[in-house]
N, C-alpha and C. Protein backbone atom coordinates (compact mmCIF):
# COMPACT_ATOMS: atom_id res chain seq x y z
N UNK A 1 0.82 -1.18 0.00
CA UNK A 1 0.00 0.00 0.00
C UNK A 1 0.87 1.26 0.00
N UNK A 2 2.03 1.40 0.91
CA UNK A 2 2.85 2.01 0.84
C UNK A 2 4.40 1.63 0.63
N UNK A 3 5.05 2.41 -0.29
CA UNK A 3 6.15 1.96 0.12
C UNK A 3 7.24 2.17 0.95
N UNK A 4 7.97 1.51 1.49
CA UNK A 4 9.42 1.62 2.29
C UNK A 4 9.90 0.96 2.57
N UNK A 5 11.26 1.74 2.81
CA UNK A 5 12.46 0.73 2.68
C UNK A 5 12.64 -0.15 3.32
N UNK A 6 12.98 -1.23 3.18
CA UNK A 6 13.23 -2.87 3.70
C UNK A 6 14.77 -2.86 5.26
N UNK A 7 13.91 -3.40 6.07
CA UNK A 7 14.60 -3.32 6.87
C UNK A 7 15.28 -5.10 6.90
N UNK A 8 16.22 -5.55 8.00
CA UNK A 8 16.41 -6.71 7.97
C UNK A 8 16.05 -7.53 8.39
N UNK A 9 15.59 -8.50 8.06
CA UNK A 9 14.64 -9.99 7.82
C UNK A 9 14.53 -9.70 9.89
N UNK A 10 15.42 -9.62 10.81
CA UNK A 10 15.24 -9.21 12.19
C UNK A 10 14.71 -8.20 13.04
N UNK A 11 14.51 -7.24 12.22
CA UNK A 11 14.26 -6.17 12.62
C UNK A 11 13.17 -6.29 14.08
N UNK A 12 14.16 -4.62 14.88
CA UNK A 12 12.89 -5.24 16.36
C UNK A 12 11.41 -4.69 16.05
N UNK A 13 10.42 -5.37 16.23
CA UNK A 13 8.94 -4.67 15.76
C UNK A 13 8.15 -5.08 17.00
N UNK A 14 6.82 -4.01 17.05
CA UNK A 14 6.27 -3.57 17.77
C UNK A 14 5.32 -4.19 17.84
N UNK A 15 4.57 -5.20 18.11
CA UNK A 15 2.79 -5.66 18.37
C UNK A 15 2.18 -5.11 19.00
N UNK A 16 1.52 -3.97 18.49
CA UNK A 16 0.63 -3.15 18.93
C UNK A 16 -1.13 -3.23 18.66
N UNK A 17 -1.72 -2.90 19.66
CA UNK A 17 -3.21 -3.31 19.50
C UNK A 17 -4.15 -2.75 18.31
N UNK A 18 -4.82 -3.18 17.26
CA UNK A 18 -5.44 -2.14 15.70
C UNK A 18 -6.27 -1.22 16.62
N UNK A 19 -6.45 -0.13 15.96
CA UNK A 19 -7.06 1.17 16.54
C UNK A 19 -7.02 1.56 15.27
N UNK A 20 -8.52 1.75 14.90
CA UNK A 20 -8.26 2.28 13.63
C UNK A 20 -8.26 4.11 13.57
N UNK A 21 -8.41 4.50 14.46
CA UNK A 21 -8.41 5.98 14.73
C UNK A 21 -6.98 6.44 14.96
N UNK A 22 -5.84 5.72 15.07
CA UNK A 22 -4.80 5.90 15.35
C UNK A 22 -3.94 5.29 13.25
N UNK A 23 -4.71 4.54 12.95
CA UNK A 23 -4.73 4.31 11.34
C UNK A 23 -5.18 5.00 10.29
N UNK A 24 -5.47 6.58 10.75
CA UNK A 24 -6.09 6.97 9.86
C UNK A 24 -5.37 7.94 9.13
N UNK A 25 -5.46 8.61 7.70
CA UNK A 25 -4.98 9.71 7.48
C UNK A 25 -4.19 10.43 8.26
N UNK A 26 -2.78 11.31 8.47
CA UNK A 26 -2.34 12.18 9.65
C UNK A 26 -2.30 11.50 10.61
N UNK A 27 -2.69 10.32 11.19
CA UNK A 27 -3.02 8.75 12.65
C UNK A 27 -1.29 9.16 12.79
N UNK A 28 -1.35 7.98 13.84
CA UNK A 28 -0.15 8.08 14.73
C UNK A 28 0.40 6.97 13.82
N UNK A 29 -0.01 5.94 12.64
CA UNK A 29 0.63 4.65 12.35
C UNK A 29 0.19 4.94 10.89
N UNK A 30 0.86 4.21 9.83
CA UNK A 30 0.74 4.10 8.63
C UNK A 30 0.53 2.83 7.96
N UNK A 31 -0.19 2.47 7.35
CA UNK A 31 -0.54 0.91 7.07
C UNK A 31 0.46 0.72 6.03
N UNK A 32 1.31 0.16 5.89
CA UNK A 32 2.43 -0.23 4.81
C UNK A 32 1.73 -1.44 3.95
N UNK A 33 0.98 -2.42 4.27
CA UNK A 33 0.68 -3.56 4.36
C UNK A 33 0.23 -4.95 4.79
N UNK A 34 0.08 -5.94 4.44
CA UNK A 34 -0.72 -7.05 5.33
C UNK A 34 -0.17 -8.29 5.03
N UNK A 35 0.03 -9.43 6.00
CA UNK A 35 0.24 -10.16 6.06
C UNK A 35 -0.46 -11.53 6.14
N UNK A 36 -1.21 -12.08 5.35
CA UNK A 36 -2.50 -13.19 6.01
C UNK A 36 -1.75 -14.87 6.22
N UNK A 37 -1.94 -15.10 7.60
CA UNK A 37 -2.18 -16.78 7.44
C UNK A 37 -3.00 -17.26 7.69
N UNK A 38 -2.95 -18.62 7.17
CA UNK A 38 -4.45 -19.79 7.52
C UNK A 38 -3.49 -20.61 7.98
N UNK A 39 -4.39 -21.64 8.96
CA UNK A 39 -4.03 -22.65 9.23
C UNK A 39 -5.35 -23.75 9.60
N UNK A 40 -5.13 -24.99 9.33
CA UNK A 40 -6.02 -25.86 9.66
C UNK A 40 -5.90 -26.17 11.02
N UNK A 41 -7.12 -26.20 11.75
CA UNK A 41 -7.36 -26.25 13.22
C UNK A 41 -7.58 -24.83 13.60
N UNK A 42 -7.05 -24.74 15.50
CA UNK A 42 -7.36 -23.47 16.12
C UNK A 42 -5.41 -22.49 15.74
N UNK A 43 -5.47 -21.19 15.88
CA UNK A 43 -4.04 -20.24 15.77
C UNK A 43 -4.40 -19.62 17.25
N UNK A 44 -3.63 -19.29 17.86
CA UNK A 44 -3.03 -18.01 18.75
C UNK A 44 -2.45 -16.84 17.97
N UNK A 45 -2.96 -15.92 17.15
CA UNK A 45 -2.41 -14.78 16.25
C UNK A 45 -1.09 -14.56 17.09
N UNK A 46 -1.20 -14.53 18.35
CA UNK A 46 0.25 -14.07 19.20
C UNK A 46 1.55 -14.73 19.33
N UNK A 47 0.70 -16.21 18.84
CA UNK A 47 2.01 -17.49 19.48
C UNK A 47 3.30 -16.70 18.85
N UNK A 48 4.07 -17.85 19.10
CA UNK A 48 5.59 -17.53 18.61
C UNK A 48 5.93 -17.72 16.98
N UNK A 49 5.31 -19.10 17.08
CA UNK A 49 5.77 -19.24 15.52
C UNK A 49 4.47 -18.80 14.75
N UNK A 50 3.88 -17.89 15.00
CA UNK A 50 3.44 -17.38 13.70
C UNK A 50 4.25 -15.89 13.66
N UNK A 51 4.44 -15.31 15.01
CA UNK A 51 5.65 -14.36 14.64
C UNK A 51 6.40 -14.16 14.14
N UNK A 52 7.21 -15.80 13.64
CA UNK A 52 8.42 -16.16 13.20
C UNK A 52 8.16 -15.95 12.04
N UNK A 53 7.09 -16.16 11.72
CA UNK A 53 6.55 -16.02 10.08
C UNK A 53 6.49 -14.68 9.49
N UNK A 54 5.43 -14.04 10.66
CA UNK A 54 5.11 -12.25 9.83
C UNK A 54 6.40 -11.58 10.36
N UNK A 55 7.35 -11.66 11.18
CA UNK A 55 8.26 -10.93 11.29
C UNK A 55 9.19 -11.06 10.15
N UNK A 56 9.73 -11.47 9.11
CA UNK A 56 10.44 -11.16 7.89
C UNK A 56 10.32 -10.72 6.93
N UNK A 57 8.84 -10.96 7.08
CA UNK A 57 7.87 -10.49 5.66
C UNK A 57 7.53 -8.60 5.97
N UNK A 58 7.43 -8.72 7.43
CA UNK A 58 7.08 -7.27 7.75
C UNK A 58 7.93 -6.58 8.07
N UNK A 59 9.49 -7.18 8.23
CA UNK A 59 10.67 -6.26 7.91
C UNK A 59 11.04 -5.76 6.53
N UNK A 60 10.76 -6.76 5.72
CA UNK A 60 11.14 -6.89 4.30
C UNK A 60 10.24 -5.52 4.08
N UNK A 61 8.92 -5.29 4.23
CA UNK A 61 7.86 -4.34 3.94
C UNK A 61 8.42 -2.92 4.28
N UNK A 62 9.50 -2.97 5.56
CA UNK A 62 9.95 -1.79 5.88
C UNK A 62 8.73 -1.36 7.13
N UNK A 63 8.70 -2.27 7.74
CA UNK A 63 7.42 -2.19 9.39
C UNK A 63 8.23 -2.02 10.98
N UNK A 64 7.46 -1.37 11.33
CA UNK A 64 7.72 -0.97 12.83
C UNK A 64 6.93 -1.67 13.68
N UNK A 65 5.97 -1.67 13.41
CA UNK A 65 5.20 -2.56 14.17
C UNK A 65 4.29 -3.78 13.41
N UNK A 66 3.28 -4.18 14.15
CA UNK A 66 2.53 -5.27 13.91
C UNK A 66 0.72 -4.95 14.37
N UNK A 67 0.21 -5.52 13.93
CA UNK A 67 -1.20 -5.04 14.39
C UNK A 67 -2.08 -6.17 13.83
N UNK A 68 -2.72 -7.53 14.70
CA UNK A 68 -3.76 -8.07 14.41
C UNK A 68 -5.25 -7.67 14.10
N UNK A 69 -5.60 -7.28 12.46
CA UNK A 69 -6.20 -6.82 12.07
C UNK A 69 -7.66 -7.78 12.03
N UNK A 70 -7.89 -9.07 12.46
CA UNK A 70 -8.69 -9.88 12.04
C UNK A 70 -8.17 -10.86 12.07
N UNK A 71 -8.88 -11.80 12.70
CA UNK A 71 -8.89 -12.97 13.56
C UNK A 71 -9.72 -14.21 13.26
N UNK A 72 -9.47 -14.91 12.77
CA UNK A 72 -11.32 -15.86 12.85
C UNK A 72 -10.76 -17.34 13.17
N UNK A 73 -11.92 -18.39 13.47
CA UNK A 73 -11.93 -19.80 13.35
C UNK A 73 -12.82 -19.63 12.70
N UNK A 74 -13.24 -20.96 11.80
CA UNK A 74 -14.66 -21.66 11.81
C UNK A 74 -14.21 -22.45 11.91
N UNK A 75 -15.66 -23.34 12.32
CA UNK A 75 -15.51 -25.08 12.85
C UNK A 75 -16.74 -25.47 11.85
N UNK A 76 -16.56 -26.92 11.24
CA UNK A 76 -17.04 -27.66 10.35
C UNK A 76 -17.40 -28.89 11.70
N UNK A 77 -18.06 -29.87 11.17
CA UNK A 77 -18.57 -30.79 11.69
C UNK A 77 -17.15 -31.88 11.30
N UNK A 78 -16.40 -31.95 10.43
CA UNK A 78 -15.19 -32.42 9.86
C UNK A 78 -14.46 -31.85 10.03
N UNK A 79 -14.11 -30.43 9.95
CA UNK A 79 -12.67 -29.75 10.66
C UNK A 79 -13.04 -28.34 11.17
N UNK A 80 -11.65 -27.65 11.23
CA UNK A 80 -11.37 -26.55 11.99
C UNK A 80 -10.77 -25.64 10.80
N UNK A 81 -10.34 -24.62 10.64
CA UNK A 81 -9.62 -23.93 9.86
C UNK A 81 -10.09 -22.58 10.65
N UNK A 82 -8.60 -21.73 11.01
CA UNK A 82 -8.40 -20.41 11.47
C UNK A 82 -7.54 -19.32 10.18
N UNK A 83 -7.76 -18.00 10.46
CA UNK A 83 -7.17 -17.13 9.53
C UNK A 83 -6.55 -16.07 10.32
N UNK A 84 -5.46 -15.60 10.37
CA UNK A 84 -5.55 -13.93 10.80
C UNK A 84 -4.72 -13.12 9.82
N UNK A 85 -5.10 -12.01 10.00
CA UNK A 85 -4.98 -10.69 9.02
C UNK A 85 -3.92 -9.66 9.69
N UNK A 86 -2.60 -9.69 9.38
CA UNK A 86 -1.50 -8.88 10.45
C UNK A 86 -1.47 -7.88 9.25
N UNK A 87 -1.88 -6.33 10.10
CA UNK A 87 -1.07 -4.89 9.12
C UNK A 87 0.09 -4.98 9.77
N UNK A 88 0.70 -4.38 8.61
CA UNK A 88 1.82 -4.12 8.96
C UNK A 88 2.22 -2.47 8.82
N UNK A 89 2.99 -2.12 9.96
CA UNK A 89 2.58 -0.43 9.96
C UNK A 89 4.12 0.49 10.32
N UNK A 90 4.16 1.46 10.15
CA UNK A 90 5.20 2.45 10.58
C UNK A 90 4.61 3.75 11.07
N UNK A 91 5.49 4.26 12.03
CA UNK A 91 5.00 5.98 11.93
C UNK A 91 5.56 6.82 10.63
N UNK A 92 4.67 7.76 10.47
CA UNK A 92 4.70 8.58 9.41
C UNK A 92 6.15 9.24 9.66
N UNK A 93 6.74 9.72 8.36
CA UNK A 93 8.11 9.94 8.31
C UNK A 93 7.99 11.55 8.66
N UNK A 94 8.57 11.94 9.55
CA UNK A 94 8.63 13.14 9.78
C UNK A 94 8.87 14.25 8.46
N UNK A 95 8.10 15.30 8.43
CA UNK A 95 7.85 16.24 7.50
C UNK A 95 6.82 15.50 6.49
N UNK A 96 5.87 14.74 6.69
CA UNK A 96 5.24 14.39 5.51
C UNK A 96 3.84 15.01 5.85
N UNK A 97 3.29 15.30 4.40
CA UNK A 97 2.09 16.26 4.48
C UNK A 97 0.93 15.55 5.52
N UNK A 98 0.44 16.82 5.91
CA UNK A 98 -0.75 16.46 6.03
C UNK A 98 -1.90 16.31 5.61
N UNK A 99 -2.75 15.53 5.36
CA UNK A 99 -3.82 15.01 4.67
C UNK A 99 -4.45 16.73 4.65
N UNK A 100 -5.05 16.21 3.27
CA UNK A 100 -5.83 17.80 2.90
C UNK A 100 -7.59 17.85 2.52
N UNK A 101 -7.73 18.96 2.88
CA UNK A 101 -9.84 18.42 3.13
C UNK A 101 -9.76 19.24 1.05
N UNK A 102 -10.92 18.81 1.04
CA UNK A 102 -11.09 19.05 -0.42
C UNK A 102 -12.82 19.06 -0.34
């Protein structure tokens, strides 16, 4: 969605709670991007190893933080399958405009 520069596959990042009032235009965070996994059965969006996962992809993006955007299970009578939706976000780069009313 936006671009910037790629930090390294380690980079330290932030898991911070979605607020979308803090996501908005001029907001305190910038949505760079998103990260989705599925998995069959139940996820913990928080565990470890799915961190292990969105943390390279959301350095690569050039991210400061992390933000579980959407969450789900469903359950089948035959299985399970979970999804979650990680933005991936930065603060706005100092001196950049401010959004303009029109």
């Amino acid at each position: 969605m936006i671009f910037a520069p790629p930090h390294d596959a380690n980079c330290p990042l932030e898991f911070v709670q979605a607020d979308m009032q803090k996501m908005r235009p001029g907001g305190e965070w910038e949505i760079l991007g998103y990260v989705t996994i599925g998995k069959v059965g139940t996820m913990d969006p928080m565990d470890e190893k799915f961190r292990q996962i969105v943390r390279p992809r959301a350095c690569k993006m050039g991210g400061e933080a992390v933000a579980v955007m959407t969450s789900a299970t469903n359950q089948a009578a035959i299985s399970t399958g979970s999804g979650t939706v990680y933005g991936v976000l930065r603060r706005p780069p100092s001196g950049a405009q401010a959004p303009q009313s029109f």
